[in-house]
Protein backbone atom coordinates (compact mmCIF):
# COMPACT_ATOMS: atom_id res chain seq x y z
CA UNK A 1 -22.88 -10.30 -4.60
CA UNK A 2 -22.22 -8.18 -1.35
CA UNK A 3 -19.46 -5.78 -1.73
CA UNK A 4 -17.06 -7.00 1.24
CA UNK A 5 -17.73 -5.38 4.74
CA UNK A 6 -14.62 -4.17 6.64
CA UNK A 7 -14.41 -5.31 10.14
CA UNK A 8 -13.37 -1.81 12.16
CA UNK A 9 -11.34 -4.21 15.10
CA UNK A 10 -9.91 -5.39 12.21
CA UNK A 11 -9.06 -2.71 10.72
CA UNK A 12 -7.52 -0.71 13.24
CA UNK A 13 -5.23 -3.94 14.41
CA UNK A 14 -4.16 -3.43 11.13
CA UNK A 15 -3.29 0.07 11.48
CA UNK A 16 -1.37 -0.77 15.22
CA UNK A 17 0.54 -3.80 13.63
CA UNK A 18 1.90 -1.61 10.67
CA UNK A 19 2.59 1.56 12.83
CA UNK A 20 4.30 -0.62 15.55
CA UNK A 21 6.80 -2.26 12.77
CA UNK A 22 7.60 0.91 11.02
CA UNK A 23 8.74 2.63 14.31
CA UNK A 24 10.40 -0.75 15.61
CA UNK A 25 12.13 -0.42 11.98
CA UNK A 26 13.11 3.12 12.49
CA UNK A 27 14.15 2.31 15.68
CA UNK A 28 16.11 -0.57 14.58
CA UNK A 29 18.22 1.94 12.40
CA UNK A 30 18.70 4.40 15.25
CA UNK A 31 20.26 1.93 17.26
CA UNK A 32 22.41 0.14 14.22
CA UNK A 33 23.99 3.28 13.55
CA UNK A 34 24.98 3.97 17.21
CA UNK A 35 26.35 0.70 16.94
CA UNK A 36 23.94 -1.04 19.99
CA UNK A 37 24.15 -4.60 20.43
CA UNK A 38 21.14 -6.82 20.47
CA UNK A 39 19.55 -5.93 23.64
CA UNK A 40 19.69 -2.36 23.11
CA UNK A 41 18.11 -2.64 19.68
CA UNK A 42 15.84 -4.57 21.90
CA UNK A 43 15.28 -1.62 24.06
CA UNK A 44 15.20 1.13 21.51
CA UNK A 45 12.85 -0.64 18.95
CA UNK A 46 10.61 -1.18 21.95
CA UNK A 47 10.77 2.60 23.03
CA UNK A 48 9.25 3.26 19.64
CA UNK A 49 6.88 1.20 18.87
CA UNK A 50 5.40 0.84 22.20
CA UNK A 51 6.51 3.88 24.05
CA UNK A 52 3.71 6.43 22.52
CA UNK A 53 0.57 4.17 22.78
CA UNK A 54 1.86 3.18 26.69
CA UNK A 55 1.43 6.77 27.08
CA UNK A 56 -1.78 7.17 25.91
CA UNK A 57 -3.07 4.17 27.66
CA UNK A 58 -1.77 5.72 30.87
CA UNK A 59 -3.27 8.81 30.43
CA UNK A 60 -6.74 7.41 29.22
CA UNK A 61 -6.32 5.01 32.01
CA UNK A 62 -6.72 2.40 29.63
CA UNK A 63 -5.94 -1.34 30.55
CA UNK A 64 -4.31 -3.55 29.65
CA UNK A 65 -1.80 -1.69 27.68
CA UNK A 66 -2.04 -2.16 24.01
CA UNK A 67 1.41 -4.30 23.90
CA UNK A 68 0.00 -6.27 26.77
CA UNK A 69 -3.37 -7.02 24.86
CA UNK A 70 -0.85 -8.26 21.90
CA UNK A 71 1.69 -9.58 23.82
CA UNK A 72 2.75 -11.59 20.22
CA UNK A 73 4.07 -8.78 19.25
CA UNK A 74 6.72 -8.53 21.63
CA UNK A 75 8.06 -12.20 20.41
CA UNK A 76 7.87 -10.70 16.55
CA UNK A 77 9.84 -7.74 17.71
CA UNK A 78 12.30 -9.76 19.61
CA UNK A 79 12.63 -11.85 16.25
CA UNK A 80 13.19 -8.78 14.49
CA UNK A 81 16.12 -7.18 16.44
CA UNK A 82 17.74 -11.11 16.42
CA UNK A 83 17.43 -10.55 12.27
CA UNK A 84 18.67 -7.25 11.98
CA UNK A 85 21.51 -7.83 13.91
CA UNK A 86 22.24 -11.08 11.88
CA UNK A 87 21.82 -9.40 8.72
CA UNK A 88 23.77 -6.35 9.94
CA UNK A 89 26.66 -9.00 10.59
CA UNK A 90 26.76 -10.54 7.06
CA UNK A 91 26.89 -7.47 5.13
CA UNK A 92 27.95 -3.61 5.31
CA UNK A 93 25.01 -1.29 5.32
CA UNK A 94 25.06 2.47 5.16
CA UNK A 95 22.41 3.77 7.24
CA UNK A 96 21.79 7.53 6.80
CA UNK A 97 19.63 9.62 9.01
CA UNK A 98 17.06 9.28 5.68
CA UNK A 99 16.98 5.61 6.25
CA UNK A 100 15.96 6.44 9.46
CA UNK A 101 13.25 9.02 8.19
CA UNK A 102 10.75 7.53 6.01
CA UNK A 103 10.18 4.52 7.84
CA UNK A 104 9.42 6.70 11.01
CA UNK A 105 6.96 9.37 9.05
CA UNK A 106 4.83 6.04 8.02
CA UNK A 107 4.63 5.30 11.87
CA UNK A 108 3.62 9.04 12.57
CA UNK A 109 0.77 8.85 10.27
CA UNK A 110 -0.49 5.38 11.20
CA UNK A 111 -0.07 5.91 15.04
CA UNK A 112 -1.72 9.48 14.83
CA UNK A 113 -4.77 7.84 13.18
CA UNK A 114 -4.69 4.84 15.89
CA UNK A 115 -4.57 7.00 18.82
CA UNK A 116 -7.13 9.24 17.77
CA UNK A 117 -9.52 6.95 17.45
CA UNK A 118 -8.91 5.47 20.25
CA UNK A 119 -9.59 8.22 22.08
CA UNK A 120 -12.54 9.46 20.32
CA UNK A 121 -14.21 5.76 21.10
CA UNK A 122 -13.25 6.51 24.97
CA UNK A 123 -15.60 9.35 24.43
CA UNK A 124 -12.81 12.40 24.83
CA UNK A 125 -13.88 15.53 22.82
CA UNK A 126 -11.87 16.29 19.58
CA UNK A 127 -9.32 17.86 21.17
CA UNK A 128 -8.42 15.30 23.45
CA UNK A 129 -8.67 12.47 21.08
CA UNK A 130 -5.82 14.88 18.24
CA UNK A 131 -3.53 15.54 21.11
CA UNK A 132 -3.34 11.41 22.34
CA UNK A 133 -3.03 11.25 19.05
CA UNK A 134 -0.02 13.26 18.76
CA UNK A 135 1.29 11.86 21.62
CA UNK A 136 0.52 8.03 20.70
CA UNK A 137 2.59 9.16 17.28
CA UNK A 138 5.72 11.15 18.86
CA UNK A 139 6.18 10.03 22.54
CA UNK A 140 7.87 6.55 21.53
CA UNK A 141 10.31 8.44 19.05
CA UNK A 142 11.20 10.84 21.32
CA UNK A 143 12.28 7.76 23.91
CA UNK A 144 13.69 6.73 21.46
CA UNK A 145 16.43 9.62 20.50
CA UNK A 146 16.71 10.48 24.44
CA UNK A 147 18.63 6.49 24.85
CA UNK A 148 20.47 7.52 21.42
CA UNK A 149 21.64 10.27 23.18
CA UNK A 150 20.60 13.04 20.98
CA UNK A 151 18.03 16.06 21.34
CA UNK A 152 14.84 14.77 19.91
CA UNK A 153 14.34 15.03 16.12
CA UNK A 154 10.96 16.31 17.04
CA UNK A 155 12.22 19.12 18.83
CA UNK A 156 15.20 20.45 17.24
CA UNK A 157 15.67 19.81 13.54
CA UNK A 158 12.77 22.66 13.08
CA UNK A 159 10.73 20.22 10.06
CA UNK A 160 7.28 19.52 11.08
CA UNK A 161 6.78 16.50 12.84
CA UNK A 162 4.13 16.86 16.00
CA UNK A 163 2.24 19.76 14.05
CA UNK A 164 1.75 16.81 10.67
CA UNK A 165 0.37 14.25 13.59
CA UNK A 166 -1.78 17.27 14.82
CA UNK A 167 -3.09 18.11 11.23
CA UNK A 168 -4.25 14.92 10.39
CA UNK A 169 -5.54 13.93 13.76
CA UNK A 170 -7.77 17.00 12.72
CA UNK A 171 -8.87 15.09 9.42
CA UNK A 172 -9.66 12.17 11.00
CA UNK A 173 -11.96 13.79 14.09
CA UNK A 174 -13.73 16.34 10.20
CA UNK A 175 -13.95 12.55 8.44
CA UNK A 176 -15.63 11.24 11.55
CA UNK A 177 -17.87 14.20 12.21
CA UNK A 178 -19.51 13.93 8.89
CA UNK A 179 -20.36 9.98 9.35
CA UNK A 180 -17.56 9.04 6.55
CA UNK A 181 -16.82 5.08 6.44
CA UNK A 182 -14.22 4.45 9.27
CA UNK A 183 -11.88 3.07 7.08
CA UNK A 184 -12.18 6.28 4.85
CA UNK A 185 -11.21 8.32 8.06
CA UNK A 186 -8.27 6.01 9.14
CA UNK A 187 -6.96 6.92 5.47
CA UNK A 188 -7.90 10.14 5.58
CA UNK A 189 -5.87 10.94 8.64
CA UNK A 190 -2.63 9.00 8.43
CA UNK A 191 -2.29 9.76 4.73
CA UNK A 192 -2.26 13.48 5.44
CA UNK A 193 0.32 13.25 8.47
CA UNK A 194 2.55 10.77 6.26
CA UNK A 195 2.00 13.51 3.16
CA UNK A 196 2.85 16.48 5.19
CA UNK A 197 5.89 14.95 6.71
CA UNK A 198 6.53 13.43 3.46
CA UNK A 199 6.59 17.07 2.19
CA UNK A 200 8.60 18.78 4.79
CA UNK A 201 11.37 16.01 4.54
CA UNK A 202 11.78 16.20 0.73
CA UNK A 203 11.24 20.33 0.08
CA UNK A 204 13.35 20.89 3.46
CA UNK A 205 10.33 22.99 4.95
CA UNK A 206 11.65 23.95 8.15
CA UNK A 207 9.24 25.81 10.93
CA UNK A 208 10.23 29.29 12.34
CA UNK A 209 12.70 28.97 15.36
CA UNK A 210 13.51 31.33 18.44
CA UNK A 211 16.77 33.19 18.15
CA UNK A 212 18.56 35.09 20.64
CA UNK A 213 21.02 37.57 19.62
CA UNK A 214 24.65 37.40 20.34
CA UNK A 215 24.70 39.78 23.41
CA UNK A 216 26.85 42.87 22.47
């Protein structure tokens, strides 16, 4: 018997349907705790899940955008929000910035791997192809903060976010320079940015910060 052959359009649907629910989820939270009502959890899950890959597609002048091309997924999002807010109705739930957390580093490693690649099969060198897919990973949580009305998580609370896209985008682009199975790359890449966010969150490793001295 044939071992089983995995389909890489498959595959990498896959990878966009999971990302785009665990940022919708983490953007779900973000909203529920500033108390939104359903059409801005509407809005804010959107931001995530769709706001970093609209970016790429824009600058890769790729068309039609990704949430177009699965425009489904806008009606399973919708249905989402409609159930969260109906299940935040029935019963009391305490949702800490944590809650909010692990959910979105999931999203970070799965959208890191997804924009990379889809870069690297426009043909951009390596460089290119880690930085859309930094931005495909951190763009649509950074939208989605900026409605919340707070400074960016990526850019102020000094834990490694955009530099754990960046390292496994890296993996990915080594995995697929020495002909590893595409699936083994996908892994490859979003289980390193999910482990090295994974890391920072639970050891509290914090990056070094400018600061300027209290003028005399």
């Amino acid at each position: 018997m044939k071992p089983p052959v995995i389909n890489f359009s498959t595959l990498q649907s896959a990878v966009e349907i999971t990302a785009t629910l665990a940022f919708a989820l983490s953007g779900l939270l973000a909203g529920a705790r500033k108390r939104l009502d359903v059409v801005g959890l509407c809005v804010v899950a959107g931001l995530s899940a769709f706001g970093g890959g609209t970016l790429r597609d824009v600058l890769l002048d790729r068309r039609p955008f990704f949430w177009v091309e699965h425009a489904d997924w806008l009606w399973v999002l919708m249905g989402l929000c409609l159930a969260a807010m109906l299940g935040m109705r029935r019963r009391h739930l305490a949702l800490t910035e944590r809650a909010i957390q692990w959910p979105d580093a999931l999203g970070l490693g799965l959208f890191t791997a997804n924009g990379t690649l889809v870069a690297l099969d426009a043909g951009m060198p390596a460089i290119v192809a880690v930085l859309m897919g930094v931005i495909t990973a951190v763009f649509g949580g950074v939208l989605r903060d900026i409605v919340c009305n707070e400074i960016p998580a990526a850019f102020h609370d000094h834990r490694p976010y955009a530099l754990c896209s960046f390292m496994g985008g890296w993996v990915l682009v080594a995995a697929v320079a020495v002909e590893a199975p595409q699936w083994v790359a996908i892994s490859a890449g979003a289980a390193t940015a999910v482990a090295l966010r994974g890391l920072a969150l639970w050891t509290g490793w914090t990056l070094p910060a400018w600061r300027i001295g209290t003028p005399r």
